[in-house]
PDB file of N, CA and C in Angstrom:
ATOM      1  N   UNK A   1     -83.066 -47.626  -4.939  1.00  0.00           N
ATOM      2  CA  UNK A   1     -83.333 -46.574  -3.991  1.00  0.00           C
ATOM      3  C   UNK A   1     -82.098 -46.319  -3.114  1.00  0.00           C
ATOM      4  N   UNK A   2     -81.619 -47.500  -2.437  1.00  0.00           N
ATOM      5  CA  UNK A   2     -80.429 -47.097  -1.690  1.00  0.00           C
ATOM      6  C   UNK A   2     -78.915 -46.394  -2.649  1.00  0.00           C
ATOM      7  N   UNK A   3     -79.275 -47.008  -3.819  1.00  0.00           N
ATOM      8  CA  UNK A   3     -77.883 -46.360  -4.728  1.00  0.00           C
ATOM      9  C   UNK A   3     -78.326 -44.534  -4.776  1.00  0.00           C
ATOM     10  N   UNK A   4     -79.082 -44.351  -4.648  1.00  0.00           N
ATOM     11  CA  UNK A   4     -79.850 -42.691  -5.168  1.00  0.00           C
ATOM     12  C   UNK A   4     -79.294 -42.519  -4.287  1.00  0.00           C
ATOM     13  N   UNK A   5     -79.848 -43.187  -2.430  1.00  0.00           N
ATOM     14  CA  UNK A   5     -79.828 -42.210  -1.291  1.00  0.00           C
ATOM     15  C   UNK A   5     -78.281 -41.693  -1.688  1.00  0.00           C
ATOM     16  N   UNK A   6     -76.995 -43.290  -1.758  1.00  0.00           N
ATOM     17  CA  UNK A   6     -75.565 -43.236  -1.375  1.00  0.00           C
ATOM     18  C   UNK A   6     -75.129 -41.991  -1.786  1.00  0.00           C
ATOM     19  N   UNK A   7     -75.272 -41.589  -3.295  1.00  0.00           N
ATOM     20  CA  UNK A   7     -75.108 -40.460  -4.276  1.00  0.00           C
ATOM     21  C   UNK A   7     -75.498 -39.416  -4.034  1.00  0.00           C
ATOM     22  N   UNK A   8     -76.403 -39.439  -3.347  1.00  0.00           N
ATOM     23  CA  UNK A   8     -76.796 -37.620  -2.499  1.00  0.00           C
ATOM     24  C   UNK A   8     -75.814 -37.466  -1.264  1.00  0.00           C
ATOM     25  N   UNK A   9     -75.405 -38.602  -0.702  1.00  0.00           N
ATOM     26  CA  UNK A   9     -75.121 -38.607   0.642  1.00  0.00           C
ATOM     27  C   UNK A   9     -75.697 -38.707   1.710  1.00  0.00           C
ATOM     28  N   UNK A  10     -76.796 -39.350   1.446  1.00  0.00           N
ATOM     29  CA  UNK A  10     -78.042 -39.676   2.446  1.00  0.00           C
ATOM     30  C   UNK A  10     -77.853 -40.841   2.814  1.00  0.00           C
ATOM     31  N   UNK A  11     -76.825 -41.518   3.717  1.00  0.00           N
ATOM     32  CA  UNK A  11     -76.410 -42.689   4.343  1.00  0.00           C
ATOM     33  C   UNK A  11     -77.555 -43.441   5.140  1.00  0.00           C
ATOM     34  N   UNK A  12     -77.982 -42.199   6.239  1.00  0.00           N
ATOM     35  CA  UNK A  12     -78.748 -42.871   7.299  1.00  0.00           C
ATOM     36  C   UNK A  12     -80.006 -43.390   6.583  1.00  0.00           C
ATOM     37  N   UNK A  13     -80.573 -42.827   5.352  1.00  0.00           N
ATOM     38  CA  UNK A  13     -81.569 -43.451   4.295  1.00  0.00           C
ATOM     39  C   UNK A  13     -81.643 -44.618   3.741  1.00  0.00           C
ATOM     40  N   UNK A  14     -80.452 -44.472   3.291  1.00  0.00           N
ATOM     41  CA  UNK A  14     -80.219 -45.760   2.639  1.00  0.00           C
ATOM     42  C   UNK A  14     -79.755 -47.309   3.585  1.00  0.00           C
ATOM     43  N   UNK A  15     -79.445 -47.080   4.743  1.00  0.00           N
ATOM     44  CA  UNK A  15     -79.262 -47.513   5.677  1.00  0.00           C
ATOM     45  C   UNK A  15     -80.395 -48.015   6.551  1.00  0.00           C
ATOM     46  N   UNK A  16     -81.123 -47.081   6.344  1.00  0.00           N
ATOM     47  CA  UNK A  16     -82.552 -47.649   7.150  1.00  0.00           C
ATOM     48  C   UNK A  16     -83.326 -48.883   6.016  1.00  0.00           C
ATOM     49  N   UNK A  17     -83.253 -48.485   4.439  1.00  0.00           N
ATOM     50  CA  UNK A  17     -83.500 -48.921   3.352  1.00  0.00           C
ATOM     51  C   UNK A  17     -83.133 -50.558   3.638  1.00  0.00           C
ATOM     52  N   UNK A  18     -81.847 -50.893   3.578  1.00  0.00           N
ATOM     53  CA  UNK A  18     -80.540 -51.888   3.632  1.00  0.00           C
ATOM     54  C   UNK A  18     -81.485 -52.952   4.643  1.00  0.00           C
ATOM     55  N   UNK A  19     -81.380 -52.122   5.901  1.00  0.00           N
ATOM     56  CA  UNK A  19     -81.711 -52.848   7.096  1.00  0.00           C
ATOM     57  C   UNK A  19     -83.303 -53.345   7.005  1.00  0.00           C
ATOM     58  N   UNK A  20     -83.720 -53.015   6.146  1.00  0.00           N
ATOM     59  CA  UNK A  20     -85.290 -53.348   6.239  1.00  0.00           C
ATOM     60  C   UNK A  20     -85.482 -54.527   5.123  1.00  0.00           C
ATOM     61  N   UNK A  21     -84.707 -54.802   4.651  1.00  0.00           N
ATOM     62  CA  UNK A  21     -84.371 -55.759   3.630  1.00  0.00           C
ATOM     63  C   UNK A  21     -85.090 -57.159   4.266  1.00  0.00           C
ATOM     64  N   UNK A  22     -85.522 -58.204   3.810  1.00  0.00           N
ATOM     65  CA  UNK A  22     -85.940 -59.004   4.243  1.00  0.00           C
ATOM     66  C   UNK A  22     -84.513 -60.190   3.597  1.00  0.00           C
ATOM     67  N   UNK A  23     -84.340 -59.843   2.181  1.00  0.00           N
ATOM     68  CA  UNK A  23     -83.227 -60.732   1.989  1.00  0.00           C
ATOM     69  C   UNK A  23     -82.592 -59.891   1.367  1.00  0.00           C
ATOM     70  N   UNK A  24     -80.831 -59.816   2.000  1.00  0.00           N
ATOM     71  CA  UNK A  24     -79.685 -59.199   1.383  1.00  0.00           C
ATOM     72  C   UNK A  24     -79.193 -60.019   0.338  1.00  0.00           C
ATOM     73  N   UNK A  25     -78.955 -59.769  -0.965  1.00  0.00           N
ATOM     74  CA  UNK A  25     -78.680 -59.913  -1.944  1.00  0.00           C
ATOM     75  C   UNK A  25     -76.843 -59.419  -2.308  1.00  0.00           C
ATOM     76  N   UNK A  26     -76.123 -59.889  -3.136  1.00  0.00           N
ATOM     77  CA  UNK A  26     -75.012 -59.240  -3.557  1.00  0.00           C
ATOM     78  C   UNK A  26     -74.935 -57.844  -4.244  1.00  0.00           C
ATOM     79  N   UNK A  27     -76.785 -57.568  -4.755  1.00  0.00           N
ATOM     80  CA  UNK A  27     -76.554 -56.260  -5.368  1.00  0.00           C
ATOM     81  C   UNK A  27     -76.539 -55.286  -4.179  1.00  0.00           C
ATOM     82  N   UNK A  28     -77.872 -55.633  -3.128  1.00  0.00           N
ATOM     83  CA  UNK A  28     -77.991 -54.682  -2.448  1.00  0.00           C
ATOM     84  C   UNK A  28     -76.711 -54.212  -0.936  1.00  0.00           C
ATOM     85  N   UNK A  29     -75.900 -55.326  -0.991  1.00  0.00           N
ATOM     86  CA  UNK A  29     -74.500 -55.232  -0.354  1.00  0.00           C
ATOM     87  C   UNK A  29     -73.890 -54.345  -1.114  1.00  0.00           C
ATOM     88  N   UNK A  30     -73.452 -54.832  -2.506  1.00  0.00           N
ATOM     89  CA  UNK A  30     -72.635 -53.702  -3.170  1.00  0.00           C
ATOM     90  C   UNK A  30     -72.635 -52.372  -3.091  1.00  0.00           C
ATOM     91  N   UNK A  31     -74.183 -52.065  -3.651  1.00  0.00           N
ATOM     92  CA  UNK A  31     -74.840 -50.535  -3.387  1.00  0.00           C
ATOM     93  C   UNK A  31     -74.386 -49.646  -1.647  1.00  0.00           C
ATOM     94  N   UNK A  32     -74.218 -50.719  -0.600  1.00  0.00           N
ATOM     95  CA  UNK A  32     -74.132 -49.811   0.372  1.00  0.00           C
ATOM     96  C   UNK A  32     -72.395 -49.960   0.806  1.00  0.00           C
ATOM     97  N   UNK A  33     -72.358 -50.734  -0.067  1.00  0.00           N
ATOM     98  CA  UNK A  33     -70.402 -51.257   0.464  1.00  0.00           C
ATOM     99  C   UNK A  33     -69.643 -50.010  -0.901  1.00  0.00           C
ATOM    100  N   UNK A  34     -70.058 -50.036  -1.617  1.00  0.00           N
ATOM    101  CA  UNK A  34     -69.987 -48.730  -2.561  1.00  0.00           C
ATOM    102  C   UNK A  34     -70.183 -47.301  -2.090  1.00  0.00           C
ATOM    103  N   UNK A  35     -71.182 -47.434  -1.349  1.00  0.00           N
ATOM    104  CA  UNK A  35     -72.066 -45.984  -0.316  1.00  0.00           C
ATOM    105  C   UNK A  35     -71.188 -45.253   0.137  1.00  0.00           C
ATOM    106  N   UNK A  36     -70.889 -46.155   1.382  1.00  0.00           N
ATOM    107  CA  UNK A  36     -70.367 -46.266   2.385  1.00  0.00           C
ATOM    108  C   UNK A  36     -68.492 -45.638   1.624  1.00  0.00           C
ATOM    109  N   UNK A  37     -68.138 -46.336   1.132  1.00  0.00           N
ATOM    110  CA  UNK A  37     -66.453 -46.137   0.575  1.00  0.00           C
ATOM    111  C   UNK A  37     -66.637 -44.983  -0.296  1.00  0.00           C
ATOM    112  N   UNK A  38     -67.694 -44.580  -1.080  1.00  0.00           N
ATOM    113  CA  UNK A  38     -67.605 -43.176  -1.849  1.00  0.00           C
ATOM    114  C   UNK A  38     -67.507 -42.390  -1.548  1.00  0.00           C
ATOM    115  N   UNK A  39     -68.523 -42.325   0.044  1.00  0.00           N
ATOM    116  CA  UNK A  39     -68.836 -41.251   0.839  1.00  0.00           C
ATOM    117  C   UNK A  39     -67.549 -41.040   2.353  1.00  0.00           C
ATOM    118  N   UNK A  40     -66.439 -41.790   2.017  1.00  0.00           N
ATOM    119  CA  UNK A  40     -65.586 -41.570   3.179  1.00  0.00           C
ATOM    120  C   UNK A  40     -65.995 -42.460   4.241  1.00  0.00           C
ATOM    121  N   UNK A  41     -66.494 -42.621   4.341  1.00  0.00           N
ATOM    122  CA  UNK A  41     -66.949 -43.916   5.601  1.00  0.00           C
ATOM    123  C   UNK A  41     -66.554 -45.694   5.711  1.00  0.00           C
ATOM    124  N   UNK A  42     -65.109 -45.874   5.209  1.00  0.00           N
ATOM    125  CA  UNK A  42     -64.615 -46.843   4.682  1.00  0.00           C
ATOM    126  C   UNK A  42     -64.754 -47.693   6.103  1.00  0.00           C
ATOM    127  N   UNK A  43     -65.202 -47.386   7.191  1.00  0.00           N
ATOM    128  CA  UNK A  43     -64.793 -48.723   8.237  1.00  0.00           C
ATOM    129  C   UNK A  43     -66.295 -49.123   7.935  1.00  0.00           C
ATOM    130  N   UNK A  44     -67.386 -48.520   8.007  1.00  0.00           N
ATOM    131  CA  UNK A  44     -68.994 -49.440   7.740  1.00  0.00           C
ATOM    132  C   UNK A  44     -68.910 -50.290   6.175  1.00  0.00           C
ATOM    133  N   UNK A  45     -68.042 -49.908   5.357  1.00  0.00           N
ATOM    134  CA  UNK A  45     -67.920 -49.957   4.356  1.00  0.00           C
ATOM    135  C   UNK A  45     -67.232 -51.542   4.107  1.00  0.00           C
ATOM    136  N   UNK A  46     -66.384 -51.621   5.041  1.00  0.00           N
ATOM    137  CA  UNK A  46     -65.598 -52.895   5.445  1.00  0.00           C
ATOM    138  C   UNK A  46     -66.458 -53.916   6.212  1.00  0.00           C
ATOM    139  N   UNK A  47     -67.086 -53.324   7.375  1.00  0.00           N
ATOM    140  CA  UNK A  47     -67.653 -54.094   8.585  1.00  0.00           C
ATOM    141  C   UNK A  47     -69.031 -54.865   7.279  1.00  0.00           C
ATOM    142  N   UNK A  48     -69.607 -54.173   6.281  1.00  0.00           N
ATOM    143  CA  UNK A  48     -70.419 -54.815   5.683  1.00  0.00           C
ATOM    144  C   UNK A  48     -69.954 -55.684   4.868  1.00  0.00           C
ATOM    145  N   UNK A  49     -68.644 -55.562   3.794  1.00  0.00           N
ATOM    146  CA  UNK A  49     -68.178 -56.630   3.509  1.00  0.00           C
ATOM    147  C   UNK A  49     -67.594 -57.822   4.479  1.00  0.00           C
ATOM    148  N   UNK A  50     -67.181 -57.385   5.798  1.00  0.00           N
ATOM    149  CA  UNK A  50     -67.106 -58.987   6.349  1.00  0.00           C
ATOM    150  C   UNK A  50     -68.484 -59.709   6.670  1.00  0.00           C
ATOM    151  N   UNK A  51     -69.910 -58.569   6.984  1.00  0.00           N
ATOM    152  CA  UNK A  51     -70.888 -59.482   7.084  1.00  0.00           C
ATOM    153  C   UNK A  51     -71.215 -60.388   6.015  1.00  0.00           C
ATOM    154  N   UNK A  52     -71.203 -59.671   4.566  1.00  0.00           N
ATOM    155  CA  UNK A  52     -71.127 -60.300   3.630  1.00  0.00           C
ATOM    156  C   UNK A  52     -70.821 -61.476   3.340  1.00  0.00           C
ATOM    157  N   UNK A  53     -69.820 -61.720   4.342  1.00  0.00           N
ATOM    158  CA  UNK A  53     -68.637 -63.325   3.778  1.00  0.00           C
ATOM    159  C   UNK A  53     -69.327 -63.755   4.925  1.00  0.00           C
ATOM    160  N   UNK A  54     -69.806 -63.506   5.928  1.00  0.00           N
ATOM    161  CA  UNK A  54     -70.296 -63.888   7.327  1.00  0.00           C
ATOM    162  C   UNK A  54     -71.948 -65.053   6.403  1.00  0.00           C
ATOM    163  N   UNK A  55     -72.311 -64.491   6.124  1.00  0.00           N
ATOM    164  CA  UNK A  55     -73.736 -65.158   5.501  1.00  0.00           C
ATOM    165  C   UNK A  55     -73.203 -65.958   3.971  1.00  0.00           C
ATOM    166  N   UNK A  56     -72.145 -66.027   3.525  1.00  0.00           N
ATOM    167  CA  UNK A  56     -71.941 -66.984   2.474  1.00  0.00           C
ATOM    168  C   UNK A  56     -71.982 -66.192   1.051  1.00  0.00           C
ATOM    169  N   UNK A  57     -72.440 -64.763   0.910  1.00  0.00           N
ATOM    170  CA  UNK A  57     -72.300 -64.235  -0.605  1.00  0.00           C
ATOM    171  C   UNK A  57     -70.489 -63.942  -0.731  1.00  0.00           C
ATOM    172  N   UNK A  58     -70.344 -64.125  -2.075  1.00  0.00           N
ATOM    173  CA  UNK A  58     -69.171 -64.078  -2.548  1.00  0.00           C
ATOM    174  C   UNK A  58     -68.849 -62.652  -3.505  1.00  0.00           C
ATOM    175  N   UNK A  59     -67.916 -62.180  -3.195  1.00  0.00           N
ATOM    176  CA  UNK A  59     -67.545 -60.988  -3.785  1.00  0.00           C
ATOM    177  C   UNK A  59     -67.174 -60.762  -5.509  1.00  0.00           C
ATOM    178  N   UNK A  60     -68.084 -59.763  -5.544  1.00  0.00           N
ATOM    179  CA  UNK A  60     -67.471 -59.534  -7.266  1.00  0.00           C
ATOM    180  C   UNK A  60     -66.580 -58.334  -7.502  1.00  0.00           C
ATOM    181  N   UNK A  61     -66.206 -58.664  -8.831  1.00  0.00           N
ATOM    182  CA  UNK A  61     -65.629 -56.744  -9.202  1.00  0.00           C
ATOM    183  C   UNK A  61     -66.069 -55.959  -8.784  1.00  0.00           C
ATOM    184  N   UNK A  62     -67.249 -55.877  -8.893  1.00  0.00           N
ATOM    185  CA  UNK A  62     -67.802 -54.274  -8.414  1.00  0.00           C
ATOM    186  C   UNK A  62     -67.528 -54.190  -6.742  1.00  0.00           C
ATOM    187  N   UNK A  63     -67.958 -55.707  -6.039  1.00  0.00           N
ATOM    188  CA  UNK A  63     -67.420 -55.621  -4.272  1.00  0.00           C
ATOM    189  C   UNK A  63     -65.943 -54.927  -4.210  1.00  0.00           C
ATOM    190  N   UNK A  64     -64.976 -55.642  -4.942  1.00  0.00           N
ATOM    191  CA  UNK A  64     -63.757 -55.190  -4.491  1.00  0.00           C
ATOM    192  C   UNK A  64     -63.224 -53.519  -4.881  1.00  0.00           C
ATOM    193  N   UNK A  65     -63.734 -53.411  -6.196  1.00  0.00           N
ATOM    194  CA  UNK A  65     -63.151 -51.983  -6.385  1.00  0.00           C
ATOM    195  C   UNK A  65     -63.966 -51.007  -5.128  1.00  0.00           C
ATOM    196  N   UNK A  66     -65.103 -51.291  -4.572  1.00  0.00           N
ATOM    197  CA  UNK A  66     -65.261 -50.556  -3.309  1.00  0.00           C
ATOM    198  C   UNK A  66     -64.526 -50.839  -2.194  1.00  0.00           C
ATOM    199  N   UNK A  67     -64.149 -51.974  -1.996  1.00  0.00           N
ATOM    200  CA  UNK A  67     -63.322 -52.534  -0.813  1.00  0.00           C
ATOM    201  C   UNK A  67     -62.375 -52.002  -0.831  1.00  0.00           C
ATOM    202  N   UNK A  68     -61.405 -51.615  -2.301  1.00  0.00           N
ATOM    203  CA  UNK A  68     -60.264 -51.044  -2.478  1.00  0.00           C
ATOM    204  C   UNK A  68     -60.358 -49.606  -1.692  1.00  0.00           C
ATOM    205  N   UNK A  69     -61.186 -49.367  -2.476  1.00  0.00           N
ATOM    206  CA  UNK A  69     -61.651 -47.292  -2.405  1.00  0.00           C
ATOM    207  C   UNK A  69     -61.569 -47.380  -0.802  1.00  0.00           C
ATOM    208  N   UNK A  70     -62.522 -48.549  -0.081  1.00  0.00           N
ATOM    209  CA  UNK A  70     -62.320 -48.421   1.423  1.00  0.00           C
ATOM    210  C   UNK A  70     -61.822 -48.402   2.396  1.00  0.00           C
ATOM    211  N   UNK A  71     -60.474 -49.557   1.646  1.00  0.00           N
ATOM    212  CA  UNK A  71     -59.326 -49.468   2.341  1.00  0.00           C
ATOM    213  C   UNK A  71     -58.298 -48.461   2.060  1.00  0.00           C
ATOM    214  N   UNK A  72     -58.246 -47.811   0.504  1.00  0.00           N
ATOM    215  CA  UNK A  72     -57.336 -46.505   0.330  1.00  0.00           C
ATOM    216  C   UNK A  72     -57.498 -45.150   1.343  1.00  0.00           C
ATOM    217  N   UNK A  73     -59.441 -45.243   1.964  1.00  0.00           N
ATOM    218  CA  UNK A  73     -59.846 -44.331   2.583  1.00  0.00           C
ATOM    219  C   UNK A  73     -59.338 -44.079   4.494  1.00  0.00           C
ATOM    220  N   UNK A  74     -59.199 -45.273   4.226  1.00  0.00           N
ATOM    221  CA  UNK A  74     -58.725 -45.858   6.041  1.00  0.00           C
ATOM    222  C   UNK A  74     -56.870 -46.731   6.131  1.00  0.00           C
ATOM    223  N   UNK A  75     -56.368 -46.423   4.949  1.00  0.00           N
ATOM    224  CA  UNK A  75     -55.054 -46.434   4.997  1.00  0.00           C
ATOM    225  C   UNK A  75     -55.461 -48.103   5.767  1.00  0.00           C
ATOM    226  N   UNK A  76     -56.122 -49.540   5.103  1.00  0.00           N
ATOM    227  CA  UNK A  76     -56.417 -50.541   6.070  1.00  0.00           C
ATOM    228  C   UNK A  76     -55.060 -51.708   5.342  1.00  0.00           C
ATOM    229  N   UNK A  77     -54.094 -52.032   5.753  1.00  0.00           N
ATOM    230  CA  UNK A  77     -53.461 -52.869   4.545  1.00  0.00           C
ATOM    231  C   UNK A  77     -53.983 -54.037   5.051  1.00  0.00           C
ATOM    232  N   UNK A  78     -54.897 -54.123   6.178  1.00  0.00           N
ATOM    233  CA  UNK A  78     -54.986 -55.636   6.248  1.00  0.00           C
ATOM    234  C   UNK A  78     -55.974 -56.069   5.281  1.00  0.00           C
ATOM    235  N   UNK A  79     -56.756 -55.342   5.029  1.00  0.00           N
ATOM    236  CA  UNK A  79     -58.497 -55.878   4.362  1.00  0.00           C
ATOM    237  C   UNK A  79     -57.514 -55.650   3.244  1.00  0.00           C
ATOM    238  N   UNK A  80     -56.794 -54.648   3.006  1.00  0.00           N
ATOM    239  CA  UNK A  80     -56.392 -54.288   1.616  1.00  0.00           C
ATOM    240  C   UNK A  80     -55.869 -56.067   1.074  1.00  0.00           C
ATOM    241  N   UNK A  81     -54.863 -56.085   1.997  1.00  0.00           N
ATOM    242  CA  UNK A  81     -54.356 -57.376   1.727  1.00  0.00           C
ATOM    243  C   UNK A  81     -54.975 -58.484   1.304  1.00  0.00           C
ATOM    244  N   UNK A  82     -56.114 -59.270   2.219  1.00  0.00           N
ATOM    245  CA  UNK A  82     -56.857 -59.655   2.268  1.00  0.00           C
ATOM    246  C   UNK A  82     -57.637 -59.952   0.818  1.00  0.00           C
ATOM    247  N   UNK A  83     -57.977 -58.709   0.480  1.00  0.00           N
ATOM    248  CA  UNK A  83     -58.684 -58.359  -0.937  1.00  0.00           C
ATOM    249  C   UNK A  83     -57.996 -58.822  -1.709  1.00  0.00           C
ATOM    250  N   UNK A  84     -56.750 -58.558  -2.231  1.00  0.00           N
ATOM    251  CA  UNK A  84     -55.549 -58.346  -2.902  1.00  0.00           C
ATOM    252  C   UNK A  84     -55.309 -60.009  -2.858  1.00  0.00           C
ATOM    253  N   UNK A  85     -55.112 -60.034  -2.201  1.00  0.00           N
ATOM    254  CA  UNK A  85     -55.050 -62.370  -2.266  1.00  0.00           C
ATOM    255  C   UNK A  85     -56.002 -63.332  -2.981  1.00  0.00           C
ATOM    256  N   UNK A  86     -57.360 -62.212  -2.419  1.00  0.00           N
ATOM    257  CA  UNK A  86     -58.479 -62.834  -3.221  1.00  0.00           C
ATOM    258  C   UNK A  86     -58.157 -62.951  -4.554  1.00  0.00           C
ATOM    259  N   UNK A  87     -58.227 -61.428  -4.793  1.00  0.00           N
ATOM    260  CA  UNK A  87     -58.729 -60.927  -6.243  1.00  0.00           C
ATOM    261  C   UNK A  87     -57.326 -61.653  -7.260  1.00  0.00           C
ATOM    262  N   UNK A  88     -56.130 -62.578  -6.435  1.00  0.00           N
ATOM    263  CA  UNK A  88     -55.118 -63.174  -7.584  1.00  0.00           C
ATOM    264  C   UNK A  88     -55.310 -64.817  -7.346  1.00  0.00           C
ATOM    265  N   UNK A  89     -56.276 -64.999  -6.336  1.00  0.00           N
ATOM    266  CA  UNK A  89     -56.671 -66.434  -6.199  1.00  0.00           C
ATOM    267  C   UNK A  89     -57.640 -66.818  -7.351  1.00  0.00           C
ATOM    268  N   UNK A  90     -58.446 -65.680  -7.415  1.00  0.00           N
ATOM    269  CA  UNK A  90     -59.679 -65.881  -8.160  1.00  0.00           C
ATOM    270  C   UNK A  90     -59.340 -65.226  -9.769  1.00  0.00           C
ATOM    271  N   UNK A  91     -58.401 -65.178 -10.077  1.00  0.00           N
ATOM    272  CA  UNK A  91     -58.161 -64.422 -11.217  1.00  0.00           C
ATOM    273  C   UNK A  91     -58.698 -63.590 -12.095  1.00  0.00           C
ATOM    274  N   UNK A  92     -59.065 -62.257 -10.810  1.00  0.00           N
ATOM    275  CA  UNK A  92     -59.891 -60.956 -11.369  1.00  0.00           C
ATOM    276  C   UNK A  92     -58.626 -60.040 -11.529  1.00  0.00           C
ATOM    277  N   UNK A  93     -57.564 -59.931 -11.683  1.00  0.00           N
ATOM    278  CA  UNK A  93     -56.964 -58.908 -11.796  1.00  0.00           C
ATOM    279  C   UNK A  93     -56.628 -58.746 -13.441  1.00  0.00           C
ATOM    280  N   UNK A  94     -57.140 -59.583 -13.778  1.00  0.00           N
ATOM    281  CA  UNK A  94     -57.405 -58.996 -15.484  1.00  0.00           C
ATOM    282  C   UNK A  94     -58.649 -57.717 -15.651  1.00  0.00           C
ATOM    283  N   UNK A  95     -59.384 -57.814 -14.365  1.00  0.00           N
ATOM    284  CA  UNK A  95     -60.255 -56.736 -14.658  1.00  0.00           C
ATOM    285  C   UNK A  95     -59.932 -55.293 -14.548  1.00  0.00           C
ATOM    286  N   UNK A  96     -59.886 -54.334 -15.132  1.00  0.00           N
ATOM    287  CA  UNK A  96     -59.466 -52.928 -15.529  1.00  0.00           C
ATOM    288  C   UNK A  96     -59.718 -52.421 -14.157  1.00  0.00           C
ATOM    289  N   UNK A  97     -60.603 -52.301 -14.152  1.00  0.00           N
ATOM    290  CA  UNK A  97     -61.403 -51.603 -12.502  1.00  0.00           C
ATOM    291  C   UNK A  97     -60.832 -52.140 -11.436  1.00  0.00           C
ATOM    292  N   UNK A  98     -61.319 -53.506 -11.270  1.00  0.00           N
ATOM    293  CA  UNK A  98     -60.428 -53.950 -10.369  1.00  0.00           C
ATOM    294  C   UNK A  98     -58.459 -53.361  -9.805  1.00  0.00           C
ATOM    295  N   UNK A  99     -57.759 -53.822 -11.415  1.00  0.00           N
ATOM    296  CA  UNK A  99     -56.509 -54.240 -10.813  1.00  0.00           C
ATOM    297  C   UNK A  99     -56.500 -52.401 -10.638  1.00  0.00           C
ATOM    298  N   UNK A 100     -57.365 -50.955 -11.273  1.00  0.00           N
ATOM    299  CA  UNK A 100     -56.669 -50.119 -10.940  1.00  0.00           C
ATOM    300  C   UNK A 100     -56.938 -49.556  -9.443  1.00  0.00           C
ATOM    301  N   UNK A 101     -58.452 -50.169  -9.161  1.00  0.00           N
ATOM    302  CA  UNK A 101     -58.972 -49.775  -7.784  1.00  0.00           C
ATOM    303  C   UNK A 101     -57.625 -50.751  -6.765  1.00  0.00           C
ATOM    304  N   UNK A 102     -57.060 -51.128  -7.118  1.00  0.00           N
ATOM    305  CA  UNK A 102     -56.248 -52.200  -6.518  1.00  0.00           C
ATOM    306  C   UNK A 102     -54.978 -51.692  -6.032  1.00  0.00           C
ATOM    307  N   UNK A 103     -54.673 -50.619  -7.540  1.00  0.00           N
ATOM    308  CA  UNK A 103     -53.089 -49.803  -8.072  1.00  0.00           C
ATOM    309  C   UNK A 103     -53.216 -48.528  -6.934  1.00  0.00           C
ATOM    310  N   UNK A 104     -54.563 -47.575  -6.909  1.00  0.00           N
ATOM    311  CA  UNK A 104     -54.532 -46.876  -6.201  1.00  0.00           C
ATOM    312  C   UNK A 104     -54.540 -46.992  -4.640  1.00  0.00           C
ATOM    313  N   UNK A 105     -55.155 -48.498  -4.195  1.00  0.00           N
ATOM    314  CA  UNK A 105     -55.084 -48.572  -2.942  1.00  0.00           C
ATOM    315  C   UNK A 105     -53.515 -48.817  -2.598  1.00  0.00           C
ATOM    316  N   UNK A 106     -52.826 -49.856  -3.186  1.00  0.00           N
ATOM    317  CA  UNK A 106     -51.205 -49.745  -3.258  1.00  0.00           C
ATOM    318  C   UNK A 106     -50.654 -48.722  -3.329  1.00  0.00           C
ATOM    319  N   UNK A 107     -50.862 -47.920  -3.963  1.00  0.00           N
ATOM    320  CA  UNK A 107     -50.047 -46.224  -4.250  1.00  0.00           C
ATOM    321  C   UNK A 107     -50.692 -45.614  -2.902  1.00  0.00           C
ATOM    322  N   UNK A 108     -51.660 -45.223  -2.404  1.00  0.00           N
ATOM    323  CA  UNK A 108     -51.839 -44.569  -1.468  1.00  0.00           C
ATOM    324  C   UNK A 108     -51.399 -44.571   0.227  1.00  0.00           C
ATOM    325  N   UNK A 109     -51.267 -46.631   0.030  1.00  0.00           N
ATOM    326  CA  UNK A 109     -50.661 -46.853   1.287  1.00  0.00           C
ATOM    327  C   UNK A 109     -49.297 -47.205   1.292  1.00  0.00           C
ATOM    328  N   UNK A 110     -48.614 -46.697   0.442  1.00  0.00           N
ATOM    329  CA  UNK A 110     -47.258 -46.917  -0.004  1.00  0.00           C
ATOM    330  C   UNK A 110     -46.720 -45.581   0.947  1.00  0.00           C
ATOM    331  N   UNK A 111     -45.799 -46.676   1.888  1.00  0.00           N
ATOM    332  CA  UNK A 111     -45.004 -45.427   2.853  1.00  0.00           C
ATOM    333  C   UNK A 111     -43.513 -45.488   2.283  1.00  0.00           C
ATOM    334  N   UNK A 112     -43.193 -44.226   2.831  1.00  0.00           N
ATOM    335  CA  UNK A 112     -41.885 -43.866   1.774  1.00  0.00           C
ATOM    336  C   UNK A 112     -40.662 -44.587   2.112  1.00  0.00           C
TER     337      UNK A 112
END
């Protein structure tokens, strides 16, 4: 339900959805950390991935290529960074999605 609202652009829906959750899960983080970065809104988009790490779930591919999109959206190099350490600690940058959601956040905050 909250992935439908994100995709229309019905934030505050899916948001009310999120929050009514009795237990947050890694899917239902993704879905709004995805939401949130599709729809331009990359700082809620962030603030939910640090709650994320705040309660102990651990980030997957699908977390970071939104994290990327979120930080390309808010020009953030710190989270970018951040991400970017992870994702070569944990050796996801073999993943396609990943290393390109990764390439574009690098290319975008690349000052001349």
């Amino acid at each position: 339900m909250m992935t439908g609202y994100c995709k229309e652009g019905m934030l505050d829906n899916a948001t009310v959805v999120f929050e009514g959750l009795q237990c947050k899960d890694l899917v239902s983080f993704n879905a709004m950390i995805s939401g949130y970065a599709q729809n331009g809104v990359g700082g809620e988009a962030l603030r939910l991935y640090s709650n994320m790490h705040k309660i102990g779930l651990q980030a997957d591919d699908a977390t970071l290529v939104s994290v990327f999109t979120a930080c390309s959206s808010l020009e953030s190099l710190k989270k970018g960074g951040q991400a970017h350490v992870f994702v070569i600690r944990n050796g996801l940058i073999k993943n396609v999605s990943v290393y390109n959601a990764l390439r574009l956040q690098c290319t975008l905050n690349a000052h001349p």
